[in-house]
N, C-alpha and C. Protein backbone atom coordinates (compact mmCIF):
# COMPACT_ATOMS: atom_id res chain seq x y z
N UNK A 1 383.43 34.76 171.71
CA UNK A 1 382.10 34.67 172.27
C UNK A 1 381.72 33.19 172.31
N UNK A 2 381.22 32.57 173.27
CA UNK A 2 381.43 31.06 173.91
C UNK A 2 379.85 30.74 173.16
N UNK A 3 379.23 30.21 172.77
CA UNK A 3 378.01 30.16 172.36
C UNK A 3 377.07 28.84 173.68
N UNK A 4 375.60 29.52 174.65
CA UNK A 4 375.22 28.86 175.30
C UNK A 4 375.24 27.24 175.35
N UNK A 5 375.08 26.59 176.19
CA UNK A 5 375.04 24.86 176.62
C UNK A 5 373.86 24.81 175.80
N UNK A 6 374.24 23.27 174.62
CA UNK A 6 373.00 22.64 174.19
C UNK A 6 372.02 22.18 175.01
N UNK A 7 370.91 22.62 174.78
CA UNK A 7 369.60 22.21 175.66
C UNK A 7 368.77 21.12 175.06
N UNK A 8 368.30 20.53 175.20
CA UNK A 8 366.93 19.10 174.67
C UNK A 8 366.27 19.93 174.06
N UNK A 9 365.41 19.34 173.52
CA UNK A 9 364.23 20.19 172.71
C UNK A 9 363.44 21.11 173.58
N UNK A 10 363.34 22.05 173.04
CA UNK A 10 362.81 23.22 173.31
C UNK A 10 361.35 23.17 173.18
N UNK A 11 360.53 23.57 174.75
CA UNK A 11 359.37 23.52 175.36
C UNK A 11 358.78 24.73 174.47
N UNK A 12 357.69 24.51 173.62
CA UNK A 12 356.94 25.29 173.44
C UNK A 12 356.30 26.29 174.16
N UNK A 13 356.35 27.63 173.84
CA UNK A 13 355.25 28.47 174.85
C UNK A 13 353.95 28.47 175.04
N UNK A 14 353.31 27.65 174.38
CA UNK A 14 351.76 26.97 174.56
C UNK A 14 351.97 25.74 175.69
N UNK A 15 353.16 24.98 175.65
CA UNK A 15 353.70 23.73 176.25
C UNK A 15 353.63 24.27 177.80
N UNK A 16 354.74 25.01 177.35
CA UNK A 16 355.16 25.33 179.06
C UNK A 16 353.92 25.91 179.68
N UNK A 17 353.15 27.01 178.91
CA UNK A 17 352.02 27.88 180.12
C UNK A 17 351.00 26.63 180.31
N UNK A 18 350.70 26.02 179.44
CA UNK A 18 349.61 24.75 179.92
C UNK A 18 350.35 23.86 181.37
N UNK A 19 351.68 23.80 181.36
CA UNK A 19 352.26 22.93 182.32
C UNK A 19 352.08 23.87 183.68
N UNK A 20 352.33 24.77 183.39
CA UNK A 20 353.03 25.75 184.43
C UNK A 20 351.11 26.05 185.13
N UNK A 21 349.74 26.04 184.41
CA UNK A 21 348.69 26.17 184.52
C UNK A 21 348.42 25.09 185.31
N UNK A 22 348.75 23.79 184.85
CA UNK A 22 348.69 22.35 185.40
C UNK A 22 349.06 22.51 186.44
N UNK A 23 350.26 22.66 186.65
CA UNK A 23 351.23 22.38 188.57
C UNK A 23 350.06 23.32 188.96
N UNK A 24 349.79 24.91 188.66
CA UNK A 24 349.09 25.55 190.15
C UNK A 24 348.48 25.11 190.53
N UNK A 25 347.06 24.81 189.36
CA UNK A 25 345.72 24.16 189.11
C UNK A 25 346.26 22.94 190.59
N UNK A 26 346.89 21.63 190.35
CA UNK A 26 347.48 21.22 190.93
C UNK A 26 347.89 21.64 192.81
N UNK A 27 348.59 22.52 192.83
CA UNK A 27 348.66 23.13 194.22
C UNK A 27 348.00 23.58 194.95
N UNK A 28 347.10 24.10 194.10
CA UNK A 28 345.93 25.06 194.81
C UNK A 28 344.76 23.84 195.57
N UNK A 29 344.61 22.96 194.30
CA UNK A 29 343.22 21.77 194.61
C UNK A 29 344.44 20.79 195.93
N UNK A 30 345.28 20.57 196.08
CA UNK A 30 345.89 19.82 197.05
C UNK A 30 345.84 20.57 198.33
N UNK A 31 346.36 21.70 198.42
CA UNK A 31 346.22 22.57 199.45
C UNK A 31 344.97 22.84 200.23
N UNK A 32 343.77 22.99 199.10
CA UNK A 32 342.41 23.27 199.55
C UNK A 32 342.13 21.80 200.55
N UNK A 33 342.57 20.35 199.86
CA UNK A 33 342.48 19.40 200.27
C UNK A 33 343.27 18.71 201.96
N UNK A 34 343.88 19.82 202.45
CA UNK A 34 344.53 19.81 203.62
C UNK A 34 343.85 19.29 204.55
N UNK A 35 342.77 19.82 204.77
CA UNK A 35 342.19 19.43 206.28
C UNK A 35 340.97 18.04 205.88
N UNK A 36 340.85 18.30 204.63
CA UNK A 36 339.91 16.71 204.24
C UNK A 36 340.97 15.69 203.92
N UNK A 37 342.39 16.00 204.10
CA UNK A 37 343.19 14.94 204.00
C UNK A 37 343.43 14.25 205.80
N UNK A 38 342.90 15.13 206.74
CA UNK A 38 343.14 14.86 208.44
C UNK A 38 341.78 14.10 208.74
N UNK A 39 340.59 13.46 207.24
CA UNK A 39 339.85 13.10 208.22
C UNK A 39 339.65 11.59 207.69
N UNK A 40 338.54 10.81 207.65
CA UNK A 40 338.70 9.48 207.20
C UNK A 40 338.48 9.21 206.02
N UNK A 41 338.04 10.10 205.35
CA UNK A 41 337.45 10.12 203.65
C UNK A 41 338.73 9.84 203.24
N UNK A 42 338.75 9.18 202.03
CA UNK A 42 339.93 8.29 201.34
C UNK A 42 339.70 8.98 200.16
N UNK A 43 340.70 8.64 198.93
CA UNK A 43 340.47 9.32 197.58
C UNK A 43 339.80 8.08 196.97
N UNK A 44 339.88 6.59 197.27
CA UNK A 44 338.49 5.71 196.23
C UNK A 44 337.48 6.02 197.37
N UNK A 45 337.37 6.52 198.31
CA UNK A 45 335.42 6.76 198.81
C UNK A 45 335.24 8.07 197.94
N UNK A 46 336.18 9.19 197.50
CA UNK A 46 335.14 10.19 196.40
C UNK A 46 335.60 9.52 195.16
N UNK A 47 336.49 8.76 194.61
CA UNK A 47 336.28 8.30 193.27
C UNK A 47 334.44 7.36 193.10
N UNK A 48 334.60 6.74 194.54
CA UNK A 48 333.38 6.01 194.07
C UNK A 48 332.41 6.91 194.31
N UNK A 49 332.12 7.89 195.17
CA UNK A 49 331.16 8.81 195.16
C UNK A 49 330.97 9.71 193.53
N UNK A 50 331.68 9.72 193.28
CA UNK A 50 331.96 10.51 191.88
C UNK A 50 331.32 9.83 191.19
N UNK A 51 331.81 8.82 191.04
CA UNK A 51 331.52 7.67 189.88
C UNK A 51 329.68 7.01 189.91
N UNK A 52 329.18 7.14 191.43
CA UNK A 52 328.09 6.94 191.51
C UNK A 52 327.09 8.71 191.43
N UNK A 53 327.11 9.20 191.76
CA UNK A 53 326.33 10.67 190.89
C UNK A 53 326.37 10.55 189.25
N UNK A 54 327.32 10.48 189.44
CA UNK A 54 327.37 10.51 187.38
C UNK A 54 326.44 9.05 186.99
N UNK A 55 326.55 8.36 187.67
CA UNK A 55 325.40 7.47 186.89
C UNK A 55 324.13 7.55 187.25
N UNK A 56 323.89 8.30 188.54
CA UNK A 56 323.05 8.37 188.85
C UNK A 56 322.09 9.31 187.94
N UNK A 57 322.84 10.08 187.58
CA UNK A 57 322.40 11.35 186.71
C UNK A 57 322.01 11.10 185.45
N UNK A 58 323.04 10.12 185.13
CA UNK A 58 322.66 9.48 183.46
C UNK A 58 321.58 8.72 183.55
N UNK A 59 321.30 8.28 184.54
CA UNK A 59 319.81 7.92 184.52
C UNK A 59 318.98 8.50 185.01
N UNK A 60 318.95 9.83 185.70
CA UNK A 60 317.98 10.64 185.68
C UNK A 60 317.64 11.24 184.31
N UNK A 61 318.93 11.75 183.41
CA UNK A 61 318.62 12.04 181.99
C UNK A 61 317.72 11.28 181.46
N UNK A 62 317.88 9.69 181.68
CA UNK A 62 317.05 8.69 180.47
C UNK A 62 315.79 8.93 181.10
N UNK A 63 315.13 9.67 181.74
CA UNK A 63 313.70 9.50 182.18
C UNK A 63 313.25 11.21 181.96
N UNK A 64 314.08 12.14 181.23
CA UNK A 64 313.71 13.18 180.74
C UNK A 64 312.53 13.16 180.18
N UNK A 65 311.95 12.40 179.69
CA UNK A 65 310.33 12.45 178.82
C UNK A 65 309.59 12.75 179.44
N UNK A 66 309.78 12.15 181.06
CA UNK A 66 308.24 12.53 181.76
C UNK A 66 308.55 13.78 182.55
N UNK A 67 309.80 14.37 182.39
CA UNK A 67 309.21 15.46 183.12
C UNK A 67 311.13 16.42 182.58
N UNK A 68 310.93 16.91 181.04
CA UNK A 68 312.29 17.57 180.44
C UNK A 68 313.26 18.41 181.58
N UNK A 69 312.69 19.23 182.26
CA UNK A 69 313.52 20.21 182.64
C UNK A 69 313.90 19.41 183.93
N UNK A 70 313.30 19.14 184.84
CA UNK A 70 313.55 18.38 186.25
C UNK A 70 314.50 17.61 185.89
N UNK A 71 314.46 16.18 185.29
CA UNK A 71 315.60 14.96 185.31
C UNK A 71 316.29 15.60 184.33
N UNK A 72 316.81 16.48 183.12
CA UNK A 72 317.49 16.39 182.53
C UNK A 72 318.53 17.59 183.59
N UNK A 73 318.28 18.37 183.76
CA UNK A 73 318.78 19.17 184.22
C UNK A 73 319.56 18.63 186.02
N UNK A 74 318.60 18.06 186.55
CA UNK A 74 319.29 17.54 187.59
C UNK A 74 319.96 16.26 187.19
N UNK A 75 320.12 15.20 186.49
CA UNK A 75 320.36 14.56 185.95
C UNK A 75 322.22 15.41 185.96
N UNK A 76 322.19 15.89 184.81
CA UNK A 76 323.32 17.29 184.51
C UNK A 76 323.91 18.00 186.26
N UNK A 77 323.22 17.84 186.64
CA UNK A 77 323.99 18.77 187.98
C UNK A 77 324.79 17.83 188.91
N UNK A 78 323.71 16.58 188.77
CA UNK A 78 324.81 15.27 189.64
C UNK A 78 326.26 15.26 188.99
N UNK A 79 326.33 15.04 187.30
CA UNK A 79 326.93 14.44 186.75
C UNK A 79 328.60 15.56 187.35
N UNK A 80 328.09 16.92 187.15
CA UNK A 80 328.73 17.96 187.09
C UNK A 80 329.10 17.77 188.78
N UNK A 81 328.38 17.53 189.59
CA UNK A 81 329.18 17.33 191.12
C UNK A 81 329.50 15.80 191.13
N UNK A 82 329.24 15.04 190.23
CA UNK A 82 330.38 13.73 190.61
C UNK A 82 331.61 13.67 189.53
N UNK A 83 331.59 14.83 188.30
CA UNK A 83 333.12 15.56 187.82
C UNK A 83 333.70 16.04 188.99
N UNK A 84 332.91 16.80 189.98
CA UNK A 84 333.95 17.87 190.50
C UNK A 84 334.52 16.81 191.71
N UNK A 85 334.09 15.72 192.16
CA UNK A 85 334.38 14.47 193.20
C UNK A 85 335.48 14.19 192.59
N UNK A 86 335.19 13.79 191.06
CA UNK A 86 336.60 13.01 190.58
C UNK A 86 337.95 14.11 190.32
N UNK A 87 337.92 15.31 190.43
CA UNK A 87 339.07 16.14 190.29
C UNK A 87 339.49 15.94 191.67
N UNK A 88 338.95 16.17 192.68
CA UNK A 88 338.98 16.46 194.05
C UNK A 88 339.84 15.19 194.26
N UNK A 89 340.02 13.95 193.88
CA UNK A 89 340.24 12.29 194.53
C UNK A 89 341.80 12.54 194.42
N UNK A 90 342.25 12.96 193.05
CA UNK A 90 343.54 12.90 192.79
C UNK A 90 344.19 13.93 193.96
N UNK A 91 343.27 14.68 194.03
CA UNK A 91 344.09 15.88 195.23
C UNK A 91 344.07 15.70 196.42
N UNK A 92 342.74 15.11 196.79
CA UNK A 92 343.30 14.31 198.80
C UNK A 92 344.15 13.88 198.33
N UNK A 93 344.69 12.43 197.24
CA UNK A 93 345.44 11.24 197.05
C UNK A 93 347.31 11.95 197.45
N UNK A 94 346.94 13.32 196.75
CA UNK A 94 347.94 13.95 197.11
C UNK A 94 348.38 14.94 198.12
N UNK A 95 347.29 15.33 198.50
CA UNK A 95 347.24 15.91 199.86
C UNK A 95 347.47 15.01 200.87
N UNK A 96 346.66 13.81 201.07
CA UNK A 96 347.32 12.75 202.27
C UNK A 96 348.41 11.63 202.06
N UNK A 97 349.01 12.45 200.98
CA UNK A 97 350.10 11.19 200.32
C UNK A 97 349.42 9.67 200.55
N UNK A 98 348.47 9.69 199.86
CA UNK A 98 347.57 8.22 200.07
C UNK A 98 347.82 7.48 198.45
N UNK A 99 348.51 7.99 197.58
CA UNK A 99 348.13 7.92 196.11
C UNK A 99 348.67 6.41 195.99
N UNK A 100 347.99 5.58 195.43
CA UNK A 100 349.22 4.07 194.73
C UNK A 100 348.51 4.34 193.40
N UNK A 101 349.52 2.98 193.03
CA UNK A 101 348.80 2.65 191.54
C UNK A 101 347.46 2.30 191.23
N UNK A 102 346.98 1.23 192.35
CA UNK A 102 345.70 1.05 191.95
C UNK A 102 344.69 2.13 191.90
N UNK A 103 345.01 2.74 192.88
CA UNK A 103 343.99 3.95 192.99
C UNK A 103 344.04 5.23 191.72
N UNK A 104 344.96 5.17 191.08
CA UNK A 104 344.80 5.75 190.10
C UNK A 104 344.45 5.22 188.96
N UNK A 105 344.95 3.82 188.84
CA UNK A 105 343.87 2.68 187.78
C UNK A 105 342.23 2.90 188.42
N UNK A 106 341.90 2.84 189.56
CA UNK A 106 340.88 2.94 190.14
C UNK A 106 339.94 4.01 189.04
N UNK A 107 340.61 5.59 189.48
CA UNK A 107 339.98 6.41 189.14
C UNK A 107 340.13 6.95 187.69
N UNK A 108 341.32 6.44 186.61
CA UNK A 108 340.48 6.23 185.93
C UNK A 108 340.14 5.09 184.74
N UNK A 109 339.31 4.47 185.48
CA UNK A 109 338.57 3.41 185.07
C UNK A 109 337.54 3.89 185.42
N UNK A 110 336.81 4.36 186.64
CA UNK A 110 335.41 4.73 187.03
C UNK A 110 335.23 5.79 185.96
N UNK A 111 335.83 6.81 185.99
CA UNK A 111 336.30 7.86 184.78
C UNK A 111 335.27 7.39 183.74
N UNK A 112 335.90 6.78 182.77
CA UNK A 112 335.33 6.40 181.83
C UNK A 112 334.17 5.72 181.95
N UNK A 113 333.82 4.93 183.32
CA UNK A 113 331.93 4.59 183.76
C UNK A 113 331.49 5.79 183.55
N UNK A 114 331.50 7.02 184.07
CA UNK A 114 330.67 7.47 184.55
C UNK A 114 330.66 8.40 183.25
N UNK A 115 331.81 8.45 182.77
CA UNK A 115 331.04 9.11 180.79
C UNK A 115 330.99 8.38 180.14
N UNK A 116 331.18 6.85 180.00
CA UNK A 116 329.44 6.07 179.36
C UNK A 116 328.42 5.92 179.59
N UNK A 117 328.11 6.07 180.38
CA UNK A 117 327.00 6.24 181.17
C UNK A 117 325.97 7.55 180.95
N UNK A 118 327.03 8.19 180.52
CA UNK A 118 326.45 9.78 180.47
C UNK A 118 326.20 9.87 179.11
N UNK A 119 326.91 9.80 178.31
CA UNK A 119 327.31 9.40 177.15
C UNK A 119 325.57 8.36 176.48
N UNK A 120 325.62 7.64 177.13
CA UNK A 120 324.21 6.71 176.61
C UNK A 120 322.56 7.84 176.95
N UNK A 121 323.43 8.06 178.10
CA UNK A 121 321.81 8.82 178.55
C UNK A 121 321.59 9.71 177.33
N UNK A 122 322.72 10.76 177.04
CA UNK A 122 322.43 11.53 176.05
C UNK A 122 321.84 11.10 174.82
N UNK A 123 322.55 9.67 174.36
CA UNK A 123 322.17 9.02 172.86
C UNK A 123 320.37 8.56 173.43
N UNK A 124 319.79 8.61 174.38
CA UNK A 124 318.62 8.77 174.66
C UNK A 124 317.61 9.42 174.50
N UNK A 125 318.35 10.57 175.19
CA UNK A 125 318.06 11.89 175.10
C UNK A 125 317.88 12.72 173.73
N UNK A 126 318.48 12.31 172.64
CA UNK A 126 318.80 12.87 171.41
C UNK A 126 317.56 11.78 170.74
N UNK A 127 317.55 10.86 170.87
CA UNK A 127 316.87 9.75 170.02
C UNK A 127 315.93 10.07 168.95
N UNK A 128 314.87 11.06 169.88
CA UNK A 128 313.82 11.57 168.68
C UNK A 128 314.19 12.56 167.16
N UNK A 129 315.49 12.83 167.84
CA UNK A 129 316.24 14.27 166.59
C UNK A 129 316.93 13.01 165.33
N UNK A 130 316.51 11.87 165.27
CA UNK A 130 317.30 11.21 164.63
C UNK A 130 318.37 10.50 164.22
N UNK A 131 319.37 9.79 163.47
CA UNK A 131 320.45 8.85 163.66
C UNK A 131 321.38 9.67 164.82
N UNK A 132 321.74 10.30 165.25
CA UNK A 132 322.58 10.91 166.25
C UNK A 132 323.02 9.78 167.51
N UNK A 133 321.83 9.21 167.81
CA UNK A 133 321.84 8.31 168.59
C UNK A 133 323.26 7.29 168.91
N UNK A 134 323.26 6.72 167.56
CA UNK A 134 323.63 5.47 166.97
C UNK A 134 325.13 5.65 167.37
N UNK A 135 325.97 6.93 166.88
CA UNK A 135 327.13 7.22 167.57
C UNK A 135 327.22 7.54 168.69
N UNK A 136 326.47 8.12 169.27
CA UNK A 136 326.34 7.99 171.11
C UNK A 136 326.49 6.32 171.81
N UNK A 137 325.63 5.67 171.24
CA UNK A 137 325.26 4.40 171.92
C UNK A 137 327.12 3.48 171.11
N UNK A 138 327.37 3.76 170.45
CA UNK A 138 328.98 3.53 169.55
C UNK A 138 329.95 4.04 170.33
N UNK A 139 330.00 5.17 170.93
CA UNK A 139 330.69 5.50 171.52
C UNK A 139 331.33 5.15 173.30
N UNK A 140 329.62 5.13 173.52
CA UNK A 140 329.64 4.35 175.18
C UNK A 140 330.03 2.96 175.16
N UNK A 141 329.70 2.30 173.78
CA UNK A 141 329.59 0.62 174.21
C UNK A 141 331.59 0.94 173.92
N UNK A 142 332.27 2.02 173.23
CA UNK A 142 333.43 1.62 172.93
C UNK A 142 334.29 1.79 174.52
N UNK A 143 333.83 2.81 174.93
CA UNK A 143 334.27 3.45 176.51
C UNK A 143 334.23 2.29 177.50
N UNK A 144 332.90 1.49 177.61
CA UNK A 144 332.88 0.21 178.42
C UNK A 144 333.74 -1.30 177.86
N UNK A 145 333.98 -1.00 177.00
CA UNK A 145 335.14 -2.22 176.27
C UNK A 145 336.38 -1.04 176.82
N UNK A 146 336.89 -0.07 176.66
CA UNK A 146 338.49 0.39 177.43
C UNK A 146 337.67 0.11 178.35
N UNK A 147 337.14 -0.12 179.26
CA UNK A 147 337.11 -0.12 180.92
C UNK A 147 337.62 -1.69 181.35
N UNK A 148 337.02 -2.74 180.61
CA UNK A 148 337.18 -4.23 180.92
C UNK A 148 338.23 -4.07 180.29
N UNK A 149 339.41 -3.87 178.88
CA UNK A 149 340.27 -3.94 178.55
C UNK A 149 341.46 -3.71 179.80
N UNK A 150 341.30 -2.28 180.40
CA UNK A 150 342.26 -1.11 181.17
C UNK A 150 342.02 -2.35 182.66
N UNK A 151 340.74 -2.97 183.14
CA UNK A 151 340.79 -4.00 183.95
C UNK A 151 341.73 -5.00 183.94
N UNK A 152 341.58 -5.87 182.76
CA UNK A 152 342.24 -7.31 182.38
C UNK A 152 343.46 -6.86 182.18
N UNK A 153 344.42 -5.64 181.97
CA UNK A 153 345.41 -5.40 181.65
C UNK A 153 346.07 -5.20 183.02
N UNK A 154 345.04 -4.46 183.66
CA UNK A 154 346.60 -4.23 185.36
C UNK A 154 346.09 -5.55 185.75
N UNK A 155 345.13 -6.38 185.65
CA UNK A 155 345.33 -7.89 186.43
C UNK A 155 346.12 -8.47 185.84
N UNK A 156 346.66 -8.42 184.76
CA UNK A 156 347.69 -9.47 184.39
C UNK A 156 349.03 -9.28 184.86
N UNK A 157 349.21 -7.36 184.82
CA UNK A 157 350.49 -6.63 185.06
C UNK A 157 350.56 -7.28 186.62
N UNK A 158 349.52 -6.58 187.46
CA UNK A 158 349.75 -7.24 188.86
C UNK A 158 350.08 -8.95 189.37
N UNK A 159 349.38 -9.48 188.55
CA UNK A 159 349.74 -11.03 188.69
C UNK A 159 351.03 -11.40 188.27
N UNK A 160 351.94 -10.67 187.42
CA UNK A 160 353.31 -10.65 186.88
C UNK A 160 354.01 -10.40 187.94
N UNK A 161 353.55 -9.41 188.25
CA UNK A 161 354.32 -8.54 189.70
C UNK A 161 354.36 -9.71 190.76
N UNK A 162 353.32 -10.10 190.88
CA UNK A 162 353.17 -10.69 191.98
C UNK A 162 353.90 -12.28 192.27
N UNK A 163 353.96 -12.84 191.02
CA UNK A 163 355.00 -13.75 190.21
C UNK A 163 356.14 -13.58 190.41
N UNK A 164 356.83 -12.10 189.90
CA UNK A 164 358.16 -11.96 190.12
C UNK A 164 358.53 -11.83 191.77
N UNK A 165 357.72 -11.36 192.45
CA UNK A 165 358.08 -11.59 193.89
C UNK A 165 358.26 -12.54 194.78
């Protein structure tokens, strides 16, 4: 009895169904993206559309005092349709085979704007319930340091690149 070919490490069954969830998730949002890949919308015009709702929103949150349910809540609904912009970018990018590197440094770098941003409004929003704040406002200022970091890092990579050529 011949005993099977050694295989690499062996894919977990939590591993694989998350992957195998990923690719559809994946196929389905590219596919949907077919005919918005035939028109002029680019994947950085919805990264930046994305990226601008979500801040827009985080500052509708910070003005929750004068009126709770209105800005916090719409505030929350931008943020939630400039998430669903930024899922959508990667999938034209791949639906119109438009994808490079920058554009995925692009998106996410805005990424992380648009949940500090969100991120602060909340430590706003929370302020009166006490220290809570303090790690909100800790957390955003850490999100906007990776953003200038994740910046200064592909400008140097690209200026290398651009060196070696």
């Amino acid at each position: 009895m011949t005993e099977p070919p050694a295989q690499g490490p062996r894919v977990s069954e939590l591993d694989r169904v998350k992957q195998e969830y990923t690719q559809a998730a994946r196929q389905i949002l590219q596919r949907s993206m077919q005919g918005v890949a035939k028109t002029k919308l680019t994947p950085d015009m919805l990264t930046m559309a994305g990226v601008t709702l979500c801040l827009v929103g985080a500052v509708l949150v910070g003005f929750e005092e004068h009126n709770p349910k209105l800005y916090f809540w719409l505030g929350g609904i931008l943020f939630i349709v400039g998430s669903v912009a930024d899922i959508l970018d990667g999938a034209l990018a791949r639906a119109a085979s438009k994808g490079t590197v920058f554009g995925a440094f692009l998106d996410s770098t805005f990424d992380r704007l648009g949940e500090a941003a969100m991120l602060a409004a909340i430590g706003l929003g929370l302020a009166p319930w006490g220290w809570l704040q303090w790690p909100i406002y800790l957390l955003a200022a850490m999100a906007w340091i990776t953003v200038i970091q994740r910046i200064l890092f592909v400008r140097r990579q690209l200026r290398e690149l651009a060196a070696e050529a």
